[in-house]
Protein backbone atom coordinates (compact mmCIF):
# COMPACT_ATOMS: atom_id res chain seq x y z
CA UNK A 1 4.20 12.74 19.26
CA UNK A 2 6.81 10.47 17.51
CA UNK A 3 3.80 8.28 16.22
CA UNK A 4 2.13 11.03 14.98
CA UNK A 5 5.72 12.83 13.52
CA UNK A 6 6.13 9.07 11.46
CA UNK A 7 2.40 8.62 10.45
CA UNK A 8 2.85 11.73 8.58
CA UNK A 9 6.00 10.96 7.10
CA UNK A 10 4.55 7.80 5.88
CA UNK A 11 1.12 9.76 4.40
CA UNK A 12 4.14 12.11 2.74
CA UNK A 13 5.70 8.88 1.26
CA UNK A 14 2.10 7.24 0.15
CA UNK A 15 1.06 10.68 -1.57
CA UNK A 16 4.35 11.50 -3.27
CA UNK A 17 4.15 8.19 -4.79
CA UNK A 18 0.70 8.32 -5.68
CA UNK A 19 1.09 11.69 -7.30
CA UNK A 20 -1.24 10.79 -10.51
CA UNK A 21 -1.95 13.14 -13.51
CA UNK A 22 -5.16 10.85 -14.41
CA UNK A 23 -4.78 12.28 -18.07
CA UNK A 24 -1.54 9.94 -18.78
CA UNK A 25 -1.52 7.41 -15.61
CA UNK A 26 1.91 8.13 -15.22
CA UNK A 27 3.65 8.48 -11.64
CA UNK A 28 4.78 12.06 -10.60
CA UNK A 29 7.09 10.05 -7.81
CA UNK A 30 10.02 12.38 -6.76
CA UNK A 31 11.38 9.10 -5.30
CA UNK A 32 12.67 7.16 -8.36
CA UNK A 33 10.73 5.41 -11.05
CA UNK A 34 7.82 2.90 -9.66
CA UNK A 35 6.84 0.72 -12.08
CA UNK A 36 2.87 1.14 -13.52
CA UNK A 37 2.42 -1.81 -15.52
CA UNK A 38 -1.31 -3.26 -15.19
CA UNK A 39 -0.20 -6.30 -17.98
CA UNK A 40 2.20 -8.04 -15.47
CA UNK A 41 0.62 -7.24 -12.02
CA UNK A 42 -2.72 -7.17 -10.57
CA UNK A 43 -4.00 -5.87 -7.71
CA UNK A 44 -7.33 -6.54 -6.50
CA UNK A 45 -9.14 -5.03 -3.57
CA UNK A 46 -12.27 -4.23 -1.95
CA UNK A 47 -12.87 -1.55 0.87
CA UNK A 48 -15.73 -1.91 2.50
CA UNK A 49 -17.32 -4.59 0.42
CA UNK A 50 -17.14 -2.18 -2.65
CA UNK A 51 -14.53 -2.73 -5.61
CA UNK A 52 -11.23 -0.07 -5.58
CA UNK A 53 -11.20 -1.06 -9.31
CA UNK A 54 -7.54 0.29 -9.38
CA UNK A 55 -6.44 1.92 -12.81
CA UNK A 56 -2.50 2.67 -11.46
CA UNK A 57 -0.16 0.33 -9.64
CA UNK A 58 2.61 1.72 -8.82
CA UNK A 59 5.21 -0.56 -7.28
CA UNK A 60 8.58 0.41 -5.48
CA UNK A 61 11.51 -0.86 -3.46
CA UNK A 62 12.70 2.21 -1.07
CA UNK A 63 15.12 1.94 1.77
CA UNK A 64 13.49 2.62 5.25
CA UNK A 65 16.33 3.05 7.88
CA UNK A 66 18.16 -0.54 7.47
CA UNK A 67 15.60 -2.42 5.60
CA UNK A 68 14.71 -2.19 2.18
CA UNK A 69 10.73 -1.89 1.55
CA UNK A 70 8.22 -2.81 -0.79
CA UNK A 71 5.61 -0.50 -1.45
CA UNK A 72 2.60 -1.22 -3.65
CA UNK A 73 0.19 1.79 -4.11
CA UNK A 74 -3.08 0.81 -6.28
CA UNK A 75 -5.08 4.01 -7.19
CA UNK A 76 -8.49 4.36 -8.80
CA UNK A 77 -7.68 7.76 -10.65
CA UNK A 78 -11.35 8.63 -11.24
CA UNK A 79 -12.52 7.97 -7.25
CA UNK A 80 -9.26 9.29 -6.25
CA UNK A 81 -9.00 6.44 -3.46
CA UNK A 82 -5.40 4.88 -2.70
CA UNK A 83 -4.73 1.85 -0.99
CA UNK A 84 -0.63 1.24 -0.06
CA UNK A 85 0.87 -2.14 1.43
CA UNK A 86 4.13 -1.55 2.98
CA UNK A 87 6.13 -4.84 3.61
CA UNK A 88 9.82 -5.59 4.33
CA UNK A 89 11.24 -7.19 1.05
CA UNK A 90 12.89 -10.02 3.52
CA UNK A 91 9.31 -10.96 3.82
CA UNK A 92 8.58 -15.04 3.67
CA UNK A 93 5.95 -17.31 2.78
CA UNK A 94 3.66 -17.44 5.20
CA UNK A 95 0.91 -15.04 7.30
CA UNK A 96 1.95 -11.74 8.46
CA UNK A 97 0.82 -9.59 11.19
CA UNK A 98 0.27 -5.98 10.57
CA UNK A 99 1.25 -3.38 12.66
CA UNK A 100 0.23 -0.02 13.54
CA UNK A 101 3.92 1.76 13.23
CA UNK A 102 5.28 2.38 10.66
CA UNK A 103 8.93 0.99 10.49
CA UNK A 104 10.95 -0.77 7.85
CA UNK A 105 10.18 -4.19 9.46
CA UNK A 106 6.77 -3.65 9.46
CA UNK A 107 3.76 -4.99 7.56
CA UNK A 108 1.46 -1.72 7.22
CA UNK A 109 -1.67 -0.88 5.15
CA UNK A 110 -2.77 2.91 4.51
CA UNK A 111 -6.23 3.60 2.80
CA UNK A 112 -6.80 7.36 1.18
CA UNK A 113 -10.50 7.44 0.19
CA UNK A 114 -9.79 10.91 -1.57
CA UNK A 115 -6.46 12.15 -2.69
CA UNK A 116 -7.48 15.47 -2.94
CA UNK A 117 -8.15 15.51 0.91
CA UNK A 118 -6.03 15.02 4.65
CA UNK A 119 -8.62 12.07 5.99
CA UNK A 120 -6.33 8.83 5.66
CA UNK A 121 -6.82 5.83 7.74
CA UNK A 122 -3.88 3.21 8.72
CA UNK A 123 -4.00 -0.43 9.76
CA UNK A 124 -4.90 -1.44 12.95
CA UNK A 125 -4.82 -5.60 12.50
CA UNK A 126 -5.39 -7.98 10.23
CA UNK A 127 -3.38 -10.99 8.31
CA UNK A 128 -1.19 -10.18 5.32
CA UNK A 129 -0.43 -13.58 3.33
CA UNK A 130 2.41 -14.14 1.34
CA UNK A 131 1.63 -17.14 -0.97
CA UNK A 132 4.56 -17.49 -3.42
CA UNK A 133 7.55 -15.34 -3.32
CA UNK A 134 11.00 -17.30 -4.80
CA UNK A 135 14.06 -16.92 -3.80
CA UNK A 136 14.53 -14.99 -7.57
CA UNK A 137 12.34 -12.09 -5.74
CA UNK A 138 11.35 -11.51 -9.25
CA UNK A 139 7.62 -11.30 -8.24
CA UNK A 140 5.27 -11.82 -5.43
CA UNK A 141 1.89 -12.95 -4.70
CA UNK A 142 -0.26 -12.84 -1.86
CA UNK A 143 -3.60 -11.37 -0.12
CA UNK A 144 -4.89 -9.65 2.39
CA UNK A 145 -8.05 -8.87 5.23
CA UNK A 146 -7.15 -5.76 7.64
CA UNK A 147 -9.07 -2.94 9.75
CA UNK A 148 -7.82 0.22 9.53
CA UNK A 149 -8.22 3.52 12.01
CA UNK A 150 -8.23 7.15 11.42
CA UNK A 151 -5.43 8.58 13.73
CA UNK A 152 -8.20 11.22 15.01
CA UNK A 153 -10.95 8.70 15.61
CA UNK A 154 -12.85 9.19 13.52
CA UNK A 155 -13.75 6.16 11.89
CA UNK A 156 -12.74 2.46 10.84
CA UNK A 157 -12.53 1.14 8.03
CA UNK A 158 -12.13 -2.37 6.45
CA UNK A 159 -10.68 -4.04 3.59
CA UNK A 160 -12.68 -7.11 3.30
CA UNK A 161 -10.85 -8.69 0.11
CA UNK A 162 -7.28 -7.88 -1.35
CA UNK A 163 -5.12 -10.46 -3.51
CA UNK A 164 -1.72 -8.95 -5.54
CA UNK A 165 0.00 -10.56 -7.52
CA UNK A 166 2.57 -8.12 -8.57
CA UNK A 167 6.49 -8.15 -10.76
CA UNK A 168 9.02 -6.28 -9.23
């Protein structure tokens, strides 16, 4: 029950921050101001072998219990899909687990193949890569291969190719 009480708290998060009017491409975030600049980051990724072709990136540093958090959330606005990383911002150089619980310490992935709907799917395993972060923490690259699960069971679903490279 407490897994399934913080997987929805964590959908909650992804959404609110995802809130998109795809007229303007600005955030609706409740949560402070992520940044949405496609000229200084990039965020590539494709689910399921097909292209997310993300027209938002929305990028934000929240505090999650003792640990502050860096969220990235790339939407395509027309397909409605989201895809969210969720790492601690203590993060190093280096590969990275992911984990299935969401907690400020952990590296987590959340796919949303339609906004407008409940079905969301959340990682499972894979390898997160951090390939240049300095000690400015000014920006951070990286990418990324991971399986995700619907909570239900009912389905899985793989990102086969992301690489960020992203200004915070």
């Amino acid at each position: 029950m407490k897994k399934l009480i913080a997987y929805t708290l964590w959908i909650a998060i992804v959404l609110a921050f995802a809130a998109c009017d795809s007229q303007d491409g600005q955030s609706g975030s409740p949560m402070g101001d992520p940044m949405n600049d496609m000229d200084q980051s990039s965020f590539l990724a494709d689910v399921e072998g097909i292209s997310l072709n993300a027209d938002v990136i929305a990028v934000t540093i929240i505090s999650f219990g003792a640990e502050e958090v860096i969220q990235i959330v790339a939407q395509n606005t027309t397909t409605r899909q989201i895809l969210t990383l969720q790492f601690p911002k203590s993060i190093a150089v280096g590969s990275h687990t992911y984990d299935m619980i969401v907690a400020g310490d952990a590296v987590v992935g959340v796919y949303i193949p339609d906004s407008n709907q409940t079905v969301s799917f959340i990682s499972q395993s894979g390898i997160l890569n951090i390939t240049h972060y300095p000690s400015s923490g000014e920006e951070i690259e990286g990418n990324t291969v991971f399986t995700l699960a619907n909570p239900t069971g009912d389905g899985v679903i793989e990102v086969t190719f992301c690489e960020f490279s992203i200004q915070l």
